[in-house]
C-alpha atoms as a PDB file:
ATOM      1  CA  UNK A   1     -19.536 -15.169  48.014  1.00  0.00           C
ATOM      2  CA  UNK A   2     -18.598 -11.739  47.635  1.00  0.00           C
ATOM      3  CA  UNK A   3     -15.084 -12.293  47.311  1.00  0.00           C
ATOM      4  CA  UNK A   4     -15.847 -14.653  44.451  1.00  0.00           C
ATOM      5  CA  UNK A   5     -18.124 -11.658  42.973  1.00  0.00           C
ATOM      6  CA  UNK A   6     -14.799  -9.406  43.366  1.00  0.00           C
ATOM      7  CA  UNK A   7     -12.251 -11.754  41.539  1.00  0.00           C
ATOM      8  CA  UNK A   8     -14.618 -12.133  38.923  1.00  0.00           C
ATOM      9  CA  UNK A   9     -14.638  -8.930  38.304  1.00  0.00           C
ATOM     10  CA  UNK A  10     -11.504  -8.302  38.395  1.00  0.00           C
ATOM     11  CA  UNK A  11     -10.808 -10.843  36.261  1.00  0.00           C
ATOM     12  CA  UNK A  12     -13.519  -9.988  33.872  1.00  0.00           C
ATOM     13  CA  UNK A  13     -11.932  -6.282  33.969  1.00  0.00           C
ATOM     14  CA  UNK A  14      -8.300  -7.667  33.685  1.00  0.00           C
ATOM     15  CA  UNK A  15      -9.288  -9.519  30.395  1.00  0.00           C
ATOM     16  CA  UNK A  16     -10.780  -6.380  28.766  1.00  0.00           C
ATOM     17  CA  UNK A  17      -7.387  -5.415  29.150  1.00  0.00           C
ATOM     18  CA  UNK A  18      -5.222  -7.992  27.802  1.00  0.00           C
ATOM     19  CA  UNK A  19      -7.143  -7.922  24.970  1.00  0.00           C
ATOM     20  CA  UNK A  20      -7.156  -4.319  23.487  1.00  0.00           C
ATOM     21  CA  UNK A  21      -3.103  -4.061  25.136  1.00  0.00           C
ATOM     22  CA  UNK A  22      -2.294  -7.499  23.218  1.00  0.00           C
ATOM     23  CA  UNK A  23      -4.063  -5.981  20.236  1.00  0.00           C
ATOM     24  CA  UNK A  24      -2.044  -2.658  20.129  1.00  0.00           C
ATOM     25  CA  UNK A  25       1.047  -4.835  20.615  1.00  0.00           C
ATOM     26  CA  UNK A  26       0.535  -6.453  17.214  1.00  0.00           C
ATOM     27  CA  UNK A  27      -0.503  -4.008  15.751  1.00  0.00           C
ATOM     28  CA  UNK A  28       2.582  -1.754  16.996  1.00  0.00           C
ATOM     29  CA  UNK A  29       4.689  -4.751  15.862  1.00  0.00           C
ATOM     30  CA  UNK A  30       3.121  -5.596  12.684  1.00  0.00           C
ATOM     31  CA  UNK A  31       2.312  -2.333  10.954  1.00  0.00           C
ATOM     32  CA  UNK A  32      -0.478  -2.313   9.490  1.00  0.00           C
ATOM     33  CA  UNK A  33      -0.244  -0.937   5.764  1.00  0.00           C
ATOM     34  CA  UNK A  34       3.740  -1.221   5.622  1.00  0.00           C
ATOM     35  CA  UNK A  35       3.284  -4.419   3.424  1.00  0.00           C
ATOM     36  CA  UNK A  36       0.590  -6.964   2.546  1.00  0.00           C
ATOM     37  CA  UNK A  37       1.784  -9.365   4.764  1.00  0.00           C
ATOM     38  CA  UNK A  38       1.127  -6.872   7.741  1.00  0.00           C
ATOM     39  CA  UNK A  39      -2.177  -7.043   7.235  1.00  0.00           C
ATOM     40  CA  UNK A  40      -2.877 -10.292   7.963  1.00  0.00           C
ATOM     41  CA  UNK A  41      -1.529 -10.298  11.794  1.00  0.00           C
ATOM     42  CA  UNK A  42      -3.064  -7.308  12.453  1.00  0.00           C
ATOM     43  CA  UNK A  43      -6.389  -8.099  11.359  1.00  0.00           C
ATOM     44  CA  UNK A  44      -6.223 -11.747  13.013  1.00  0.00           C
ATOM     45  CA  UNK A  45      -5.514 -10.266  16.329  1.00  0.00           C
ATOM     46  CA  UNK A  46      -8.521  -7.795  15.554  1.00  0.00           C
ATOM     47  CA  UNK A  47     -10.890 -10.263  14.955  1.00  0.00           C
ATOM     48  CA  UNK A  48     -10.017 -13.284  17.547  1.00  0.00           C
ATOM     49  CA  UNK A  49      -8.394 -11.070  20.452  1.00  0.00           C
ATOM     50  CA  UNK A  50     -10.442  -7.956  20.809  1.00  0.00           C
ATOM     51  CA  UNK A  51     -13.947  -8.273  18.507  1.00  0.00           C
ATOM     52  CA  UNK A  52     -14.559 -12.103  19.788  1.00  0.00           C
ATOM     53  CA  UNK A  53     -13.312 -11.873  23.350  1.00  0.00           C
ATOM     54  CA  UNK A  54     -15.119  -8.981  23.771  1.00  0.00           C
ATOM     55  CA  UNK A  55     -18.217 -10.223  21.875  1.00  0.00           C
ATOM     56  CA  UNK A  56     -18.904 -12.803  24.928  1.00  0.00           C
ATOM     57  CA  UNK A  57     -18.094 -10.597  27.595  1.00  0.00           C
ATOM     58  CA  UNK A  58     -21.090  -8.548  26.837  1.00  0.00           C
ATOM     59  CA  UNK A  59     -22.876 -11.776  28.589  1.00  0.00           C
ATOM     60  CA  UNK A  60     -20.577 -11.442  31.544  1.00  0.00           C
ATOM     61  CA  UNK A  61     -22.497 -10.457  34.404  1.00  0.00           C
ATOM     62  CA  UNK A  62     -19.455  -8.972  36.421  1.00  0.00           C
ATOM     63  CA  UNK A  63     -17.402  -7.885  33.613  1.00  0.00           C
ATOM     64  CA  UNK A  64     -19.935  -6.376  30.504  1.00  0.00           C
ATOM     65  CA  UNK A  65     -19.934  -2.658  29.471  1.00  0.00           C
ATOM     66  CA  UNK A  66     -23.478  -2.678  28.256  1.00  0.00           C
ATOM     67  CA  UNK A  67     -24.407  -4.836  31.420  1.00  0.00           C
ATOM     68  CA  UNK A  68     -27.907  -2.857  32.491  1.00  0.00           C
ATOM     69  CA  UNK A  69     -29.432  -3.056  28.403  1.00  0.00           C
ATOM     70  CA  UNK A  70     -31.416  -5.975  28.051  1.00  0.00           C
ATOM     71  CA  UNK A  71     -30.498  -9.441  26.856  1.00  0.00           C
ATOM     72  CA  UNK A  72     -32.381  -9.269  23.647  1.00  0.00           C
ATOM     73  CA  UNK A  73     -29.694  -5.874  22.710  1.00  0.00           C
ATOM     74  CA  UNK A  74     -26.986  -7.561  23.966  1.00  0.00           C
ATOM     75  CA  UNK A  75     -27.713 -10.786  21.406  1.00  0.00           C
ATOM     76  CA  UNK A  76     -27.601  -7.962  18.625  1.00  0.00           C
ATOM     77  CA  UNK A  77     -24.324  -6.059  19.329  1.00  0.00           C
ATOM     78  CA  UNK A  78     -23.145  -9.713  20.129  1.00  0.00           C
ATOM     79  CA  UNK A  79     -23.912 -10.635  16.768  1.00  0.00           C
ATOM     80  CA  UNK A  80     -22.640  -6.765  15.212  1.00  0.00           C
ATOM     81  CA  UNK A  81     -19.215  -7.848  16.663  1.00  0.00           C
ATOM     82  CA  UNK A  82     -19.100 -11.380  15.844  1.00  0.00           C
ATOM     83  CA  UNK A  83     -19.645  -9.934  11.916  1.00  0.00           C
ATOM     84  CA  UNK A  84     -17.294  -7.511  12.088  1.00  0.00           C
ATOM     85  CA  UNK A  85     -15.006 -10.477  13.735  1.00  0.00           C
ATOM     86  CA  UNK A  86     -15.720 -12.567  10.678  1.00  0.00           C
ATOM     87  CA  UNK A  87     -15.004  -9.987   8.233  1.00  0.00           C
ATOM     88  CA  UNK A  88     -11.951  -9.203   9.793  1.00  0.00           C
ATOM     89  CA  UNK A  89     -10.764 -13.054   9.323  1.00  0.00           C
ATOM     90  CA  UNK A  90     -11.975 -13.239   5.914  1.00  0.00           C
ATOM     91  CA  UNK A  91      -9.784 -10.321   4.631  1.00  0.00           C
ATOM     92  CA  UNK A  92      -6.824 -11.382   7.401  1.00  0.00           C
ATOM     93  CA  UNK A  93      -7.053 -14.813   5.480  1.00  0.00           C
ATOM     94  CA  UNK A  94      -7.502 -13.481   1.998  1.00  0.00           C
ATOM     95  CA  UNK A  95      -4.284 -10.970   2.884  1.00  0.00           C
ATOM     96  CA  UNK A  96      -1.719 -13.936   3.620  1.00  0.00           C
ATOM     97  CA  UNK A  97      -3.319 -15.921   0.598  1.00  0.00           C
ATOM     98  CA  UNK A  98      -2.628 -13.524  -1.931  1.00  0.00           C
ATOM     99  CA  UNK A  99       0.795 -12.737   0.069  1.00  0.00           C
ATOM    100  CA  UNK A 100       1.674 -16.589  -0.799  1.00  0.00           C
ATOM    101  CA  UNK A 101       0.351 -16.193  -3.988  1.00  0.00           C
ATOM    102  CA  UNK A 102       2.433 -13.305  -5.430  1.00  0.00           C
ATOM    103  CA  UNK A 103       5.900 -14.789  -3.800  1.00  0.00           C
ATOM    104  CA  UNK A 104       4.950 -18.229  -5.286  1.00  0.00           C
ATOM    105  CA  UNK A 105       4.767 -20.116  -2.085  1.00  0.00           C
ATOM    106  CA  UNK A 106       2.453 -23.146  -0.890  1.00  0.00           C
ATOM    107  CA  UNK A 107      -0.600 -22.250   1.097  1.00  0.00           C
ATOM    108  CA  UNK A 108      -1.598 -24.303   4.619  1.00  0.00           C
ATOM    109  CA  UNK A 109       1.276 -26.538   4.909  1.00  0.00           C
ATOM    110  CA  UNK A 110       2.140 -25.323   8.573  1.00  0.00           C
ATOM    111  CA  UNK A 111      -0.900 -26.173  11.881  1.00  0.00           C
ATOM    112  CA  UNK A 112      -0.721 -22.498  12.092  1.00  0.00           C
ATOM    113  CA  UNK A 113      -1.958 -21.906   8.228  1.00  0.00           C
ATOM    114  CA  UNK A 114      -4.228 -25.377   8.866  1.00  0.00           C
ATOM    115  CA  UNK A 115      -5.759 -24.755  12.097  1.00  0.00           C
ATOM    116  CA  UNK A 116      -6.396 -20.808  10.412  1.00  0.00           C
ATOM    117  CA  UNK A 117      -8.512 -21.710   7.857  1.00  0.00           C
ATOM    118  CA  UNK A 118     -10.707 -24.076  10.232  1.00  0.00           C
ATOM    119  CA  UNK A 119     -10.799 -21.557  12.111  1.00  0.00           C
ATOM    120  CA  UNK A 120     -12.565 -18.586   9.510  1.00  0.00           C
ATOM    121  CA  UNK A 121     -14.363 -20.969   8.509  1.00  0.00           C
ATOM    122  CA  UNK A 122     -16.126 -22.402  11.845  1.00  0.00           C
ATOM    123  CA  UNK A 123     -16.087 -18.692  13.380  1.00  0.00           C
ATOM    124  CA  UNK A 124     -18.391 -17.946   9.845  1.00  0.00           C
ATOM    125  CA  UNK A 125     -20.575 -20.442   9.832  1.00  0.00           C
ATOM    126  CA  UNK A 126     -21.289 -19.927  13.769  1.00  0.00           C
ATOM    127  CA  UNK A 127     -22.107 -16.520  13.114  1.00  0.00           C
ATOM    128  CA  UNK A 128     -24.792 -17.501  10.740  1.00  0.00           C
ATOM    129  CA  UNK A 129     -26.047 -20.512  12.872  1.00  0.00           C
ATOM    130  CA  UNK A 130     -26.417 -17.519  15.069  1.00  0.00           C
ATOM    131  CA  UNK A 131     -29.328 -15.886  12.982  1.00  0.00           C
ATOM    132  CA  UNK A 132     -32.191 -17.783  14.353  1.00  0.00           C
ATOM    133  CA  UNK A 133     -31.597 -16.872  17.631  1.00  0.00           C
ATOM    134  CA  UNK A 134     -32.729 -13.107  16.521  1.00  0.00           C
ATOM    135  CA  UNK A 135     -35.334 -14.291  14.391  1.00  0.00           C
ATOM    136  CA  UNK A 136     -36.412 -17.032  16.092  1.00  0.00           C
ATOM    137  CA  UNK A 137     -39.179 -17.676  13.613  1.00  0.00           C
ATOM    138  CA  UNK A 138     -36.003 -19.191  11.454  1.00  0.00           C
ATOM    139  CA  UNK A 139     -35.804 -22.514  14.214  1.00  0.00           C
ATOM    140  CA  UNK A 140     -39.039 -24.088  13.809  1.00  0.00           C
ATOM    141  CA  UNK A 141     -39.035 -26.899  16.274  1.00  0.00           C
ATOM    142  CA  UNK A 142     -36.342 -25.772  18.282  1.00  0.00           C
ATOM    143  CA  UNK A 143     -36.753 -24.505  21.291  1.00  0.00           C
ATOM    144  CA  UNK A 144     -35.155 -20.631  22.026  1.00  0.00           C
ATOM    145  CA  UNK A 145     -33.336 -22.569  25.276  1.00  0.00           C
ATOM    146  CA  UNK A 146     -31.934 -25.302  23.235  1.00  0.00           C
ATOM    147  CA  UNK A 147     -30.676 -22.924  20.323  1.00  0.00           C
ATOM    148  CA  UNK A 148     -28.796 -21.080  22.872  1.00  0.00           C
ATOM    149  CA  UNK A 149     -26.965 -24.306  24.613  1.00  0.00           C
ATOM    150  CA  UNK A 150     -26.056 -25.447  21.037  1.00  0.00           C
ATOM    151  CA  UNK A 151     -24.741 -22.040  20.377  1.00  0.00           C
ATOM    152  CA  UNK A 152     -22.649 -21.109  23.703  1.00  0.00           C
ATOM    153  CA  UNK A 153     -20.997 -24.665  23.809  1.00  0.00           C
ATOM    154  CA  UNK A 154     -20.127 -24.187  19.860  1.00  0.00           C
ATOM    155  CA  UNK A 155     -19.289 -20.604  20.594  1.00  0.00           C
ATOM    156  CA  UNK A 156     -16.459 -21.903  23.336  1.00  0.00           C
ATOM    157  CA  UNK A 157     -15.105 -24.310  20.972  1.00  0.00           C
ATOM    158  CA  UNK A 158     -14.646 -21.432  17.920  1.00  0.00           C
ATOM    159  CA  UNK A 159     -13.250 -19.328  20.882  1.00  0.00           C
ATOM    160  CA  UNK A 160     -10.854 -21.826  21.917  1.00  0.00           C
ATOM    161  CA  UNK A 161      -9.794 -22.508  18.170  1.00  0.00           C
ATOM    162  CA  UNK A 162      -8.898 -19.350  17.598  1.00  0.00           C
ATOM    163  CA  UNK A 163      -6.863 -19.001  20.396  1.00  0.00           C
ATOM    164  CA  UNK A 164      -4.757 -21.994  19.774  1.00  0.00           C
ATOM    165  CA  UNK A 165      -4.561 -20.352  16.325  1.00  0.00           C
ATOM    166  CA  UNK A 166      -3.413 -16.957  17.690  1.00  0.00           C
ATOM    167  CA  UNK A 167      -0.704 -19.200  19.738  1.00  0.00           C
ATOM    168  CA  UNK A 168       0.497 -21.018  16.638  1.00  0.00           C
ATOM    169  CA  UNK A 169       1.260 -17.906  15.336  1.00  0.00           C
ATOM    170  CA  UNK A 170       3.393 -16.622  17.835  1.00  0.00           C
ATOM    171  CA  UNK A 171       5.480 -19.299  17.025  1.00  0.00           C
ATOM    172  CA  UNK A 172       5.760 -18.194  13.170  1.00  0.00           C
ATOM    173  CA  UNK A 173       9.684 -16.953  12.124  1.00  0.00           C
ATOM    174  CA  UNK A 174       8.007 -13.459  11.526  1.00  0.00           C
ATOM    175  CA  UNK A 175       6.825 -13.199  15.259  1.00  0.00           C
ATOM    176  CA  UNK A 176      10.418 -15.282  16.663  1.00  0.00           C
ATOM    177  CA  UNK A 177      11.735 -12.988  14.539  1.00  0.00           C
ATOM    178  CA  UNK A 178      10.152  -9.737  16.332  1.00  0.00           C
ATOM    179  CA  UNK A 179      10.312 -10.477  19.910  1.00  0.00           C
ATOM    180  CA  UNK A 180      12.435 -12.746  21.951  1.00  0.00           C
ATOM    181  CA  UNK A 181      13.146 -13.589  25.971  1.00  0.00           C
ATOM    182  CA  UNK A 182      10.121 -12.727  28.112  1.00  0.00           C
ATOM    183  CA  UNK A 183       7.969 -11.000  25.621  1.00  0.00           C
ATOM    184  CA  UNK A 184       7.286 -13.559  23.452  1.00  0.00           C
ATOM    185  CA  UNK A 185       6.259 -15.678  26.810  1.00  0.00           C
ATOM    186  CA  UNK A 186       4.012 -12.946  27.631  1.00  0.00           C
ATOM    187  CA  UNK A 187       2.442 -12.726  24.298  1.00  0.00           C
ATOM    188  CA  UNK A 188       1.815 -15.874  24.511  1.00  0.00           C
ATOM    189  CA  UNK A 189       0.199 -15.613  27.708  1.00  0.00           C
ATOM    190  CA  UNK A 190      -1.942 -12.978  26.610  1.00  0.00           C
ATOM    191  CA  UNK A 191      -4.864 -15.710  24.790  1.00  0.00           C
ATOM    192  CA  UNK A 192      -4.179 -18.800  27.030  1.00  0.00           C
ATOM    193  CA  UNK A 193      -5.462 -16.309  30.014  1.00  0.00           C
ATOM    194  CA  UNK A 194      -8.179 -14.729  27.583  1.00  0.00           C
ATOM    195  CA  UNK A 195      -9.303 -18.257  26.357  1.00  0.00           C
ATOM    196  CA  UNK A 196      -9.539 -19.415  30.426  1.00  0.00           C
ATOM    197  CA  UNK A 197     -11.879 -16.666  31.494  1.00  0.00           C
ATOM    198  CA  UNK A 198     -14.343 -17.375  28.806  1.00  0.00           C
ATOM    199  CA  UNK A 199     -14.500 -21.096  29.410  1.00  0.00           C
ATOM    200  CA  UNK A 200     -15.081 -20.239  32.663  1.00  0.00           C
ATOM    201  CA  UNK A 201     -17.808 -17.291  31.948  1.00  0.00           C
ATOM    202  CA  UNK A 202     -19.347 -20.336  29.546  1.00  0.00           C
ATOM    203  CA  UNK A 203     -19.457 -23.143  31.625  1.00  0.00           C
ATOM    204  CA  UNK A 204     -20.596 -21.210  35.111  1.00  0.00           C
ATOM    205  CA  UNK A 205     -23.537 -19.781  33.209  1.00  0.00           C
ATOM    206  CA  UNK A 206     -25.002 -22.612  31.842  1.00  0.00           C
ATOM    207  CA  UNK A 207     -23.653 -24.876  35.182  1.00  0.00           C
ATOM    208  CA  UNK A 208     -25.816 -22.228  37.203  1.00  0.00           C
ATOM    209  CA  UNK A 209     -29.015 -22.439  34.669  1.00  0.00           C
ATOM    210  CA  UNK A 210     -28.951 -26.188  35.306  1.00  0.00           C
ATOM    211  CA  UNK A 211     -28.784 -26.234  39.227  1.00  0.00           C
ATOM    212  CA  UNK A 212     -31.801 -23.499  38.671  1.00  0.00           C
ATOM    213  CA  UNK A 213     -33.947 -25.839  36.428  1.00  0.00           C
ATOM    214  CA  UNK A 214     -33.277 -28.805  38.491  1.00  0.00           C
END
């Protein structure tokens, strides 16, 4: 049991990590500012590998930094970051649009461009589903429990979509282009280990709620 405790903290701690270091690698690589384009990998990575990742580990009991405030303030800064998340994706989105745009070239013909826009667009509309679990008085007929079910298991499904969306993109010609050999393989890494933890975070919270109500 307390080993268990241990590697998930560690592993908790470790994805903290990966995160902000994978984030600083793009944004190292992309260069924010040095052209429109760079915008739109930068502020990707922002949004789905440091805001969102780190938006659910403030539920993590072995692995949150505000982990002794109360659930009620951690369902607010959750919500703070998941905005600032969405905003980020809007203007990454709008950046490679217009980028298209002005060099007269078609928009979401590759998975990566496809699965992107599904993506801002289910991470937006979860974030707003999201309201009436801070103003409950929103939900009538739904019960605070049930909202929050509905919520983590759509959560895990925008997490894991943005993921595979971060890992299509490593496979663009502008990221083969910057990185080769092991790197890219450990880029690559970096959101397939990310996207792990918090299905596991997900799923052994809400497995352990239902072997306590039963």
């Amino acid at each position: 049991m307390i080993l268990r405790v241990h590697s998930r903290t560690v592993s908790a701690s470790l994805t903290h990590l990966i995160c902000i270091v994978f984030t600083v690698f793009i944004t190292v690589l992309s260069r924010p500012g040095s052209s429109l384009f760079s915008w739109h990998p930068f502020l990707m990575t922002l949004a789905f590998s440091l805001f969102m990742t780190e938006a659910i580990l403030l539920f993590s009991p072995h692995g949150s930094p505000i982990k002794s405030l109360p659930h009620k303030t951690k369902g607010r800064v959750h919500w703070i970051l998941q905005c600032i998340c969405v905003s980020c994706a809007v203007l990454g989105l709008a950046a490679i649009f217009y980028n298209k745009h002005l060099n007269d070239k078609p928009h979401f013909t590759s998975w990566h461009g496809f699965l992107g826009l599904i993506t801002v667009c289910v991470v937006g509309l979860q974030s707003l589903a999201a309201v009436p679990l801070i103003f409950h008085s929103l939900a009538k007929g739904w019960s605070l429990a049930k909202l929050k079910r509905y919520h983590a298991a759509c959560g895990l499904v925008t997490y894991l979509l943005g993921s595979v969306s971060l890992l299509l993109g490593l496979c663009s010609a502008w990221f083969a282009a910057s990185v080769s050999g092991y790197t890219w393989y450990l880029s690559a890494l970096c959101p397939a280990l990310t996207a792990l933890v918090m299905m596991n975070q997900v799923t052994t919270a809400y497995m352990a709620k239902k072997r306590f109500q039963s």
